[in-house]
Protein backbone atom coordinates (compact mmCIF):
# COMPACT_ATOMS: atom_id res chain seq x y z
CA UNK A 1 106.10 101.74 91.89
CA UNK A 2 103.03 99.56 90.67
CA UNK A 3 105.18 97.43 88.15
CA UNK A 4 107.97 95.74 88.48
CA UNK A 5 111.10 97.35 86.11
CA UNK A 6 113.70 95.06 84.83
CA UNK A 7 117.17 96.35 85.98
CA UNK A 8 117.66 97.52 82.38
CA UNK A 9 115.25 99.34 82.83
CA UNK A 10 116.35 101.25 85.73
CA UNK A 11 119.77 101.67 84.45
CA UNK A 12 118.16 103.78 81.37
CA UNK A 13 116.05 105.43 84.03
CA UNK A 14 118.29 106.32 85.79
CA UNK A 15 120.96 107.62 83.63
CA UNK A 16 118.41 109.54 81.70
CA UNK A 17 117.58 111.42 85.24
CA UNK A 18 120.99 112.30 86.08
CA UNK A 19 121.74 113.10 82.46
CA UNK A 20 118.60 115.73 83.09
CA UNK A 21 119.47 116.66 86.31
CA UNK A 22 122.80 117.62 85.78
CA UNK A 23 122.64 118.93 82.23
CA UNK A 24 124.61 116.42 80.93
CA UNK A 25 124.40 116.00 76.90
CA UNK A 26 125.36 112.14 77.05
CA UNK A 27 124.51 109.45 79.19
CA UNK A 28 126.98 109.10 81.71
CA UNK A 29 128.79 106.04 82.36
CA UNK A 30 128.26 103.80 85.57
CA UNK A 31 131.62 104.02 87.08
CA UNK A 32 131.16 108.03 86.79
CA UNK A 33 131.46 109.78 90.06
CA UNK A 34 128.76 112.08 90.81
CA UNK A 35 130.86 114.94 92.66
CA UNK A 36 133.98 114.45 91.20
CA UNK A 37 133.69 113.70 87.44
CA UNK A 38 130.16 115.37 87.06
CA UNK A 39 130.71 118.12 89.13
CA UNK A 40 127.36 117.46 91.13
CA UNK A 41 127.51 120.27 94.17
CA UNK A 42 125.03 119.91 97.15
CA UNK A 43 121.96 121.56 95.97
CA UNK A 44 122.69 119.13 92.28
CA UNK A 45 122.84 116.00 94.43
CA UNK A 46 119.51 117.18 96.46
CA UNK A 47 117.80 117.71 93.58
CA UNK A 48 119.00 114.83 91.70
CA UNK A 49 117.83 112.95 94.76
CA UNK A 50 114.50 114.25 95.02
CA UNK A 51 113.65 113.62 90.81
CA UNK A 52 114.89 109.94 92.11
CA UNK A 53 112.78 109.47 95.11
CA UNK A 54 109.61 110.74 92.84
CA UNK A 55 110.47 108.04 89.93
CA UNK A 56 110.83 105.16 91.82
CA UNK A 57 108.79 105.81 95.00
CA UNK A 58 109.95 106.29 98.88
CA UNK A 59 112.74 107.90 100.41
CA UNK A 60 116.30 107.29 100.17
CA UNK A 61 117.43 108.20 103.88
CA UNK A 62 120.37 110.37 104.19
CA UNK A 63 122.78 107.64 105.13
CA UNK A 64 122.75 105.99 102.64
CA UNK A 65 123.10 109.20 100.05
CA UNK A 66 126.32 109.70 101.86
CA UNK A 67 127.23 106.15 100.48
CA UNK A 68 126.31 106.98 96.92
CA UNK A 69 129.04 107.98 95.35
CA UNK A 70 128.68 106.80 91.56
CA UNK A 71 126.28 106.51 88.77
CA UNK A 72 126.46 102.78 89.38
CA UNK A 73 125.77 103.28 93.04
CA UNK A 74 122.90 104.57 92.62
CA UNK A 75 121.11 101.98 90.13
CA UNK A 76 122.55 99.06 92.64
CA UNK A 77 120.27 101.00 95.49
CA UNK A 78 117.21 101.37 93.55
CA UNK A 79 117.42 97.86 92.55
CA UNK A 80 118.20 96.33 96.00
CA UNK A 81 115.34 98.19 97.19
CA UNK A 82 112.74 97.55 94.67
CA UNK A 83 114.00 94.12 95.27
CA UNK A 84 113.53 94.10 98.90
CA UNK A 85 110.07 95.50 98.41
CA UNK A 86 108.71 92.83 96.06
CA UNK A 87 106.37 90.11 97.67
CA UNK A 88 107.76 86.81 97.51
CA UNK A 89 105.95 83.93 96.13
């Protein structure tokens, strides 16, 4: 990602992708399990991954989708690893 997105920013990101993604009709809340309260099967969670990986750049290894297991999960990743990516000065 050429700019640097303020983790508000994400957050709305990223709740507007799984909103899309899963055809939800509100944004769902952080502490919102992906499988169990949304009801995300496999091929929902691959593609949900994929729309991810193509917003914010890079892969997210397998491992570590097996660790996501929330809405809020997921925005801590992206952030830790935008984070980790950013020169420092």
């Amino acid at each position: 990602m050429s700019q640097m997105l303020s983790p508000q920013e994400i957050s709305e990101r990223v709740t507007s992708i799984v909103s899309e993604v899963l055809s939800l009709d509100d944004p769902p809340g952080l502490d919102l399990d992906l499988r169990k309260d949304l009801n995300a099967d496999s091929l929902d969670l691959l593609t949900l991954f994929m729309t991810l990986e193509d917003e914010f750049g890079g892969s997210i290894p397998e491992d570590e989708v097996e660790s996501i297991s929330t809405v809020g999960d997921i925005i801590d990743y992206i952030n830790g690893r935008l984070a980790a990516e950013q020169p420092e000065s």
